[in-house]
Protein backbone atom coordinates (compact mmCIF):
# COMPACT_ATOMS: atom_id res chain seq x y z
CA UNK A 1 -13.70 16.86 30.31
CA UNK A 2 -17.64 16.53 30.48
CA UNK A 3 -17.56 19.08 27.75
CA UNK A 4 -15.83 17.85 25.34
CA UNK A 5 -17.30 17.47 21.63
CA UNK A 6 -14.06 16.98 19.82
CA UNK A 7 -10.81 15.53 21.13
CA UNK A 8 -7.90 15.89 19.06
CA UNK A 9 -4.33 13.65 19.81
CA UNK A 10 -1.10 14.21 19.06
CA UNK A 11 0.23 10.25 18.58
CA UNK A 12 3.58 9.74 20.09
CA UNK A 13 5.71 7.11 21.33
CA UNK A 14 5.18 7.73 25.04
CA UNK A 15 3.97 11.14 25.39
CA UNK A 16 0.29 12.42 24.16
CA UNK A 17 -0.77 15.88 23.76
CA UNK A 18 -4.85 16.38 23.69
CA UNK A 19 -6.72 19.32 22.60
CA UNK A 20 -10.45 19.03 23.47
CA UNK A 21 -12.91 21.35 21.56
CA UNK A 22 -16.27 21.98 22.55
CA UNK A 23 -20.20 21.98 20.81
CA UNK A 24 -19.09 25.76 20.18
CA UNK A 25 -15.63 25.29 18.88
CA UNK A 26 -14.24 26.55 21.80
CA UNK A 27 -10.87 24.74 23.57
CA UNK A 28 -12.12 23.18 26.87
CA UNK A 29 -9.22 20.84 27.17
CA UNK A 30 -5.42 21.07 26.78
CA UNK A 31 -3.45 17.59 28.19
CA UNK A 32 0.16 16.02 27.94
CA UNK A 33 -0.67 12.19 29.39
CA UNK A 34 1.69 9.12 29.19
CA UNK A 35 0.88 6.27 27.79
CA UNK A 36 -0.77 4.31 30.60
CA UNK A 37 -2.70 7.39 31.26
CA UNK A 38 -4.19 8.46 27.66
CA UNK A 39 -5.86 4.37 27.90
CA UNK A 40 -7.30 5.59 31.59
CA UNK A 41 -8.79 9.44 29.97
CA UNK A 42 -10.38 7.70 26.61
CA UNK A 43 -12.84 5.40 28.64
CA UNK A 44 -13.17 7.82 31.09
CA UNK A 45 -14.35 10.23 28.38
CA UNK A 46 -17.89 10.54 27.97
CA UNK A 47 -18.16 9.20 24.19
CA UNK A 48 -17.14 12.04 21.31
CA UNK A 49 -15.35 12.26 17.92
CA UNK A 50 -11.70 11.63 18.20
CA UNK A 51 -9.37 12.88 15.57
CA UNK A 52 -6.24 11.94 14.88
CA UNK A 53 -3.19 11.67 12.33
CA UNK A 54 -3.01 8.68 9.78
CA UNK A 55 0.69 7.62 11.47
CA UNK A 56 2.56 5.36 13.52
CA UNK A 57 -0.32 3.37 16.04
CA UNK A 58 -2.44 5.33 15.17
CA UNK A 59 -4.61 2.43 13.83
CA UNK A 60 -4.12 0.60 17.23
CA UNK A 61 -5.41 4.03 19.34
CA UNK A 62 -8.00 4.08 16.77
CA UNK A 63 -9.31 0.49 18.04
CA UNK A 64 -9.25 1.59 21.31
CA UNK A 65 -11.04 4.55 21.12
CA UNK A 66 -13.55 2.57 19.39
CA UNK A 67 -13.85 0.00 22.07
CA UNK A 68 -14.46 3.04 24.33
CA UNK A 69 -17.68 4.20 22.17
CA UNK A 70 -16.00 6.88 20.88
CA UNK A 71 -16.24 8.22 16.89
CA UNK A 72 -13.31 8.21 15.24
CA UNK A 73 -11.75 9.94 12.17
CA UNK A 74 -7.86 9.53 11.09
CA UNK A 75 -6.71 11.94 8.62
CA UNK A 76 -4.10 11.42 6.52
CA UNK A 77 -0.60 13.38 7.08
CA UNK A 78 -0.65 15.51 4.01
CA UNK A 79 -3.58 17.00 4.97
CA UNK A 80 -2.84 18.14 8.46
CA UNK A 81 0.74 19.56 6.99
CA UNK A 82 -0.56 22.83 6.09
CA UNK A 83 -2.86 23.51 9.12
CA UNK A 84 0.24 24.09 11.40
CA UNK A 85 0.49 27.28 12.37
CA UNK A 86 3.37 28.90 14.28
CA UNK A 87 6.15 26.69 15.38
CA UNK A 88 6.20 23.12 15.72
CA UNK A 89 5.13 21.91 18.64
CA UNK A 90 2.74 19.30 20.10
CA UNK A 91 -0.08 21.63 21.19
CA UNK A 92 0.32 23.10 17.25
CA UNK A 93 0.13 20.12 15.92
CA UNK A 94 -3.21 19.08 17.93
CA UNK A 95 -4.76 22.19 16.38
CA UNK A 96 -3.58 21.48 13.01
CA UNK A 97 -5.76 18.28 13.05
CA UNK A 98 -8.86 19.69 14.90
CA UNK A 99 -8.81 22.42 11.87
CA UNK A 100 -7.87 19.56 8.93
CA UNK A 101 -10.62 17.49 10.42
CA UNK A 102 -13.27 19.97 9.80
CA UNK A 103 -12.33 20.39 6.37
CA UNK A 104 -15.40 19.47 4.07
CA UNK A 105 -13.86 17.69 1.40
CA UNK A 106 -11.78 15.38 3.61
CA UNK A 107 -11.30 11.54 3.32
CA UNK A 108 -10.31 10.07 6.41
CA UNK A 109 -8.58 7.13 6.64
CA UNK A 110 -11.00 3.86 8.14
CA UNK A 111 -9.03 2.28 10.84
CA UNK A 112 -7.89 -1.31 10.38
CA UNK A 113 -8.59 -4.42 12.23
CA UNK A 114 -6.06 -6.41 13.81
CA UNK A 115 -6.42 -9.12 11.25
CA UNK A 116 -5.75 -6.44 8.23
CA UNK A 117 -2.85 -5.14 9.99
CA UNK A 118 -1.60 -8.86 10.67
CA UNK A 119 -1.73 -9.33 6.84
CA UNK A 120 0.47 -6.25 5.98
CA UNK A 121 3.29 -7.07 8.49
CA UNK A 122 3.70 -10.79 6.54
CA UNK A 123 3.62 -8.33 3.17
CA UNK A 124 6.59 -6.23 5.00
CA UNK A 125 8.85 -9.68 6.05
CA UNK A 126 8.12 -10.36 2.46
CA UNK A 127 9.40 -7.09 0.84
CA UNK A 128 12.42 -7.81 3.54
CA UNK A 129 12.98 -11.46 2.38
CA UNK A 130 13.49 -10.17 -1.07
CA UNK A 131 15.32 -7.07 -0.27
CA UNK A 132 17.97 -9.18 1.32
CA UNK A 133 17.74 -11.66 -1.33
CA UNK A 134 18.84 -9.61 -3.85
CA UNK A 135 21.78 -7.74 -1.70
CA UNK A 136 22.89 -10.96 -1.09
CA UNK A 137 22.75 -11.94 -5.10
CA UNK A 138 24.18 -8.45 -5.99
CA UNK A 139 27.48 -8.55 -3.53
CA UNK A 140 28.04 -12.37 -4.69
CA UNK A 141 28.07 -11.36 -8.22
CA UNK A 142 30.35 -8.38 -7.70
CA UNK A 143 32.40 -10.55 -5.37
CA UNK A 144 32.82 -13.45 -8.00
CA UNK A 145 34.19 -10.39 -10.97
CA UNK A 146 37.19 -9.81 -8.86
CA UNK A 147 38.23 -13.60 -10.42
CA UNK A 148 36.71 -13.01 -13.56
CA UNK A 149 33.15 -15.08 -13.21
CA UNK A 150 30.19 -13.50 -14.24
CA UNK A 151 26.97 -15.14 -13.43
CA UNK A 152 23.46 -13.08 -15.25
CA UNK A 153 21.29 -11.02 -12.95
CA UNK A 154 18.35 -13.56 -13.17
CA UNK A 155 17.57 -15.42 -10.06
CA UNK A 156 17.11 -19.13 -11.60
CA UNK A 157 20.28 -18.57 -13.83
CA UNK A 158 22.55 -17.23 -10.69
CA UNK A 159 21.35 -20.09 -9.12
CA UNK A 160 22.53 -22.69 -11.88
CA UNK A 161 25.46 -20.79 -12.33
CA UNK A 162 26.46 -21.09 -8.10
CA UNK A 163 25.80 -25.08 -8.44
CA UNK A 164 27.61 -25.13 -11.71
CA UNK A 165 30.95 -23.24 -10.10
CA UNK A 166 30.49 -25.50 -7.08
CA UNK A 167 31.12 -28.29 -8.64
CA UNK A 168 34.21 -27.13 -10.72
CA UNK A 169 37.48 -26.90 -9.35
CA UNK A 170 37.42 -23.42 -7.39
CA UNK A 171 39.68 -21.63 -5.05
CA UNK A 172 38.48 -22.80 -1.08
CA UNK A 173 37.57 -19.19 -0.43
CA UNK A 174 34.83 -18.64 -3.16
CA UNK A 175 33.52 -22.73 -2.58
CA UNK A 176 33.26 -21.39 1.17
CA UNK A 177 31.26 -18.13 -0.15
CA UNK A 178 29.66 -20.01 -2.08
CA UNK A 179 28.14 -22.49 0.00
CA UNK A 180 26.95 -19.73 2.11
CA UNK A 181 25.37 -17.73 -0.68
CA UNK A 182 23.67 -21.21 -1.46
CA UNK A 183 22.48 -21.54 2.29
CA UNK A 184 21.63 -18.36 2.92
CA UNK A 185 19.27 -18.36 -0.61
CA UNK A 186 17.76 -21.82 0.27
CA UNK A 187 16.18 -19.76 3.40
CA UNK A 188 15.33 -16.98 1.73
CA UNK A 189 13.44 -18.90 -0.63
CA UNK A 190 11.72 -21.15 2.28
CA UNK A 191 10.78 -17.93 3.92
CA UNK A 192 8.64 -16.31 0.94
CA UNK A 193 7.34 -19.73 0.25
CA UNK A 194 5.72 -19.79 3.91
CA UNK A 195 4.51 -16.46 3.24
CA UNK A 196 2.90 -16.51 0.10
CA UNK A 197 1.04 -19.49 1.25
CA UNK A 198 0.06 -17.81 4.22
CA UNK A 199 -1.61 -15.09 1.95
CA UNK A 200 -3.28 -17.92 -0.35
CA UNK A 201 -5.08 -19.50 3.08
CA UNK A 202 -5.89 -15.36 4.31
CA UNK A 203 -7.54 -15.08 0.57
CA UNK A 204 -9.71 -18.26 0.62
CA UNK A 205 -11.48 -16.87 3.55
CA UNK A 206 -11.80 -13.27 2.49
CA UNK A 207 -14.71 -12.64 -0.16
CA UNK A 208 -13.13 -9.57 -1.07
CA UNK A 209 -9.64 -11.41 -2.09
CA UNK A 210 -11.47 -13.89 -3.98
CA UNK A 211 -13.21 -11.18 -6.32
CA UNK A 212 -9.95 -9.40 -6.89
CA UNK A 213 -8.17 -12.64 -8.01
CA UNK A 214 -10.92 -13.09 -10.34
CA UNK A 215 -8.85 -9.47 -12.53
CA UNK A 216 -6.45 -10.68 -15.28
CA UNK A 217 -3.18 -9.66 -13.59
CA UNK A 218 -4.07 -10.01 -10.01
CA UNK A 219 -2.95 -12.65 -8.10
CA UNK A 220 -2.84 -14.01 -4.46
CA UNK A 221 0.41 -11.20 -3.06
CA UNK A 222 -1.79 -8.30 -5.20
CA UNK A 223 -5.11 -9.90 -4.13
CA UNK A 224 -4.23 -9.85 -0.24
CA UNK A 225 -2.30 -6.47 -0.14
CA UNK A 226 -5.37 -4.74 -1.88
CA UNK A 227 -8.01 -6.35 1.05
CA UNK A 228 -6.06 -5.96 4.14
CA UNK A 229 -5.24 -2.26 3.04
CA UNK A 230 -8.40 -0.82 1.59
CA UNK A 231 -11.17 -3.76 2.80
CA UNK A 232 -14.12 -3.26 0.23
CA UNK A 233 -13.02 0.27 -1.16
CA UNK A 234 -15.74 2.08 1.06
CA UNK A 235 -13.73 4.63 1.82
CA UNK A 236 -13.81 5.72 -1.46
CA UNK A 237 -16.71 7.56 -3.77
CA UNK A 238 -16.17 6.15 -6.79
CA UNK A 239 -13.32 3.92 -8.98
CA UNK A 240 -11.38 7.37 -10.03
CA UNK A 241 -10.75 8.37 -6.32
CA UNK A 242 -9.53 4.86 -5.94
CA UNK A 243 -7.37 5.16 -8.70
CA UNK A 244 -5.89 8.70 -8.17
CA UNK A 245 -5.62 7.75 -4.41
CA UNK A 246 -3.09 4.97 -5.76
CA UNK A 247 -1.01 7.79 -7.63
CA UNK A 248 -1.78 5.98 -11.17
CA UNK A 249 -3.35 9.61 -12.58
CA UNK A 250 -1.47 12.30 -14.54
CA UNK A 251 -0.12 15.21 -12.92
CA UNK A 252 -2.23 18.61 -13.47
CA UNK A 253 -1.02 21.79 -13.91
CA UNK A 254 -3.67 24.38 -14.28
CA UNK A 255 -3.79 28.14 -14.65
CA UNK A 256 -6.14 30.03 -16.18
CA UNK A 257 -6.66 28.83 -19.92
CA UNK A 258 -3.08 26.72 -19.48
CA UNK A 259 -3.88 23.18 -18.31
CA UNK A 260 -0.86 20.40 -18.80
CA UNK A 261 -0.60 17.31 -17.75
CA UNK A 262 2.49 15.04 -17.28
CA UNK A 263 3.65 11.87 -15.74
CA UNK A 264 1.58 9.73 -12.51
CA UNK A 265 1.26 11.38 -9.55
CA UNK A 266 2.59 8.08 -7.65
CA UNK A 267 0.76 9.61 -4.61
CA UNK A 268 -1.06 6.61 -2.02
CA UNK A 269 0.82 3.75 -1.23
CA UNK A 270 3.91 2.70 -3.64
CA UNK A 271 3.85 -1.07 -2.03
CA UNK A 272 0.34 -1.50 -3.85
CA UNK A 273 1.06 0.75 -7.14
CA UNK A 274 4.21 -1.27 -7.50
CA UNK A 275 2.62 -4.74 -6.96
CA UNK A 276 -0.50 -3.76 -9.15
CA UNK A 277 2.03 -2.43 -12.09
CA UNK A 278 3.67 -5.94 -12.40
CA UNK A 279 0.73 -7.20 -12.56
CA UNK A 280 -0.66 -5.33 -15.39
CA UNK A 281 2.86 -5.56 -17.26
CA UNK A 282 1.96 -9.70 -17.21
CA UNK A 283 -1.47 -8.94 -18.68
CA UNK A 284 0.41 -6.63 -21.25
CA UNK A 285 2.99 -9.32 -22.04
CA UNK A 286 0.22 -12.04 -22.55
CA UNK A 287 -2.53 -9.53 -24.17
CA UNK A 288 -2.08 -10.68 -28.35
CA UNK A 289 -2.85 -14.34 -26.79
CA UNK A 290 -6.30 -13.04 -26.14
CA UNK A 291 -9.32 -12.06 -27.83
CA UNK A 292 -12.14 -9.99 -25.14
CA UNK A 293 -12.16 -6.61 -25.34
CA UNK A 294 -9.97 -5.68 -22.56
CA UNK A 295 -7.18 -7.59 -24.14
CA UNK A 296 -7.73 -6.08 -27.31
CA UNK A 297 -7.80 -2.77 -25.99
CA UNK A 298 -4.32 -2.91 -24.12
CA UNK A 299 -2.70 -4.29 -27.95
CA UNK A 300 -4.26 -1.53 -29.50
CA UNK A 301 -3.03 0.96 -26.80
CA UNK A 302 0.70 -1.20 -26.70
CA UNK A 303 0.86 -0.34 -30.17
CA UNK A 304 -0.36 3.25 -30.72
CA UNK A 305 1.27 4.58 -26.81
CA UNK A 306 4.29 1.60 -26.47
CA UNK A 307 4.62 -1.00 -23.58
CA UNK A 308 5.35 1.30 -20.37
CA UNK A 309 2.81 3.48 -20.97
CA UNK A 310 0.27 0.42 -21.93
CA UNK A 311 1.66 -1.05 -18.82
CA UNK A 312 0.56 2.21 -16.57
CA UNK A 313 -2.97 2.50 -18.43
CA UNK A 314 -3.75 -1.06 -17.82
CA UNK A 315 -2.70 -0.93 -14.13
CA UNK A 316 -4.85 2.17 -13.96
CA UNK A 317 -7.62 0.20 -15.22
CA UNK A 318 -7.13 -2.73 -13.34
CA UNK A 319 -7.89 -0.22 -10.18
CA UNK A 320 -10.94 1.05 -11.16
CA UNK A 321 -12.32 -2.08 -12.09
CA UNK A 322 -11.14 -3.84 -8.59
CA UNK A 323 -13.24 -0.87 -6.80
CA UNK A 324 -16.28 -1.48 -9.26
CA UNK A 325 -16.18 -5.05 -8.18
CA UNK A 326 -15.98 -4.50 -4.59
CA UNK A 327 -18.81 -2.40 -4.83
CA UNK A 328 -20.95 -4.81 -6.99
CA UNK A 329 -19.61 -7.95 -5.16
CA UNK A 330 -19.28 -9.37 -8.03
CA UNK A 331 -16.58 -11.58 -10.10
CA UNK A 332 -14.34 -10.53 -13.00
CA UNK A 333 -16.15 -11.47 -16.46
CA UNK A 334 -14.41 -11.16 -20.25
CA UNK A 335 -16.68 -9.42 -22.30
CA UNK A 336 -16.98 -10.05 -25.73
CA UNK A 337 -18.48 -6.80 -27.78
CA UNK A 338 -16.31 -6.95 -30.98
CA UNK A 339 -15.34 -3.24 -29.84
CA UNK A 340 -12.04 -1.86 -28.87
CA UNK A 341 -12.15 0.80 -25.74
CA UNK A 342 -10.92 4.46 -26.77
CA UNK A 343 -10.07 5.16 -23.47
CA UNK A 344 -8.25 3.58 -20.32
């Protein structure tokens, strides 16, 4: 193992399969540990590159090969896809990621602190709360046209609607249904209180939050998503691979002379591209109020493109100008040129 330059790991649940390469490319090393085991052989390792596949743990192996002085790069899945060769098997798959790793135009993924990954399971019991939240809405509104009651889709009117009905003279069943829709929405509600100010006390102590609240459209859910996923942006060259990373680019198609291009890629992370499209659909909503030229821009491109596609622009925009302001460390400023953008 003394020769090891470059160890490659299969992640698993409970069963690891390493591939170590030597300084002349050469396989020196080919392991299936257990858990408990893989811990003992990383700090027994004499310190190398580690390379591994952007998946489950892998953030949390990443850490520890990290506290063992060891280098390491995690690529993302996509790009280790095409190396396999053969069939699929866990000594395949370890060479698959030796050979993506040494691709040159690569971007591995940085591996996230405890404290960033702490933030993202609150935003996933959040996306849970709600999920359930509007199961439970949808079944209690298709329940309730069985007797002829039909309450709107909107949350604060189904809610006026259930104390309304609960006070009229109703059959015991739906009061009974009722009263546990009412109960079971009341914690709902608690719940993504608790959480969203637990992401408004994460943001006051994380510089990069604060700069990202300072965008039209970005708020404290957007704000803390956007830090505990992607930190500062450094893992990214410049605002379009930030922005393309989040799937908010056209789609190319390219041959020859013959170059089209069609809808978003929605490649990256659809948690984020979702939260950062409703908040550029408030900006569009509230854009005529205002008079800087980003404003401007998004009612001149509302009315020559129409609202979703304004929407999508200005969500793209909002991106790249997030990553600009990482990388300045610098607040969100109107500007005021008396110009209106061409471009998004």
């Amino acid at each position: 193992m003394n020769n090891v330059s470059i160890l490659s790991i299969d992640l698993a649940k409970n069963v690891f399969q390493l591939l170590g390469i030597d300084q002349s490319g050469k396989s020196c090393l080919s392991k299936r540990l257990s858990r408990a085991k893989l811990h003992e052989a990383l700090f027994n390792l004499p310190a190398c590159e580690v390379v591994m596949e952007a998946c489950s743990s892998s953030h949390y192996w990443g850490r520890v090969c990290l506290s063992a002085g060891h280098q390491v790069h995690l690529i993302p899945a996509q790009h280790v896809t095409p190396f396999v060769r053969g069939n699929k098997n866990d000594k395949n798959d370890c060479m698959a990621i030796y050979e993506a790793s040494r691709r040159p135009n690569i971007r591995f993924v940085p591996v996230k602190t405890e404290q960033q990954q702490a933030i993202l399971i609150l935003h996933r019991m959040r996306e849970r709360a709600l999920a359930s939240r509007t199961a439970c809405i949808n079944q209690t509104r298709s329940l309730l046209l069985e007797f002829g009651i039909h309450i709107p889709k909107a949350y604060s009117i189904f809610k006026q609607n259930i104390h309304e009905l609960l006070s009229e003279s109703i059959q015991p069943v739906i009061r009974l249904m009722l009263l546990e829709v009412h109960e079971e929405l009341e914690g709902y509600d608690k719940r993504i209180r608790l959480l969203d100010s637990l992401f408004r006390q994460s943001n006051a102590q994380n510089s990069s939050a604060g700069i990202m609240q300072s965008i039209p459209g970005v708020g404290p859910i957007i704000a803390s998503a956007f830090s505990a996923s992607i930190d500062k942006g450094q893992a990214f060259k410049c605002a379009k691979d930030f922005s393309v990373w989040l799937g908010l680019t056209p789609k190319q198609y390219a041959s020859g002379e013959i170059s089209r291009l069609s809808g978003i890629t929605k490649r990256g992370d659809c948690y984020l591209r979702k939260q950062l499209i409703h908040g550029a659909r408030t900006v569009v909503s509230h854009a005529h109020k205002k008079d800087d030229d980003l404003n401007r821009w998004i009612t001149a491109l509302k009315q020559r493109r129409g609202v979703n596609k304004a929407i999508v622009a200005t969500a793209h925009r909002l991106a790249r100008l997030m990553w600009i302001l990482l990388q300045k460390n610098e607040f969100y400023r109107p500007m005021f040129n008396n110009t209106v953008e061409k471009h998004a």
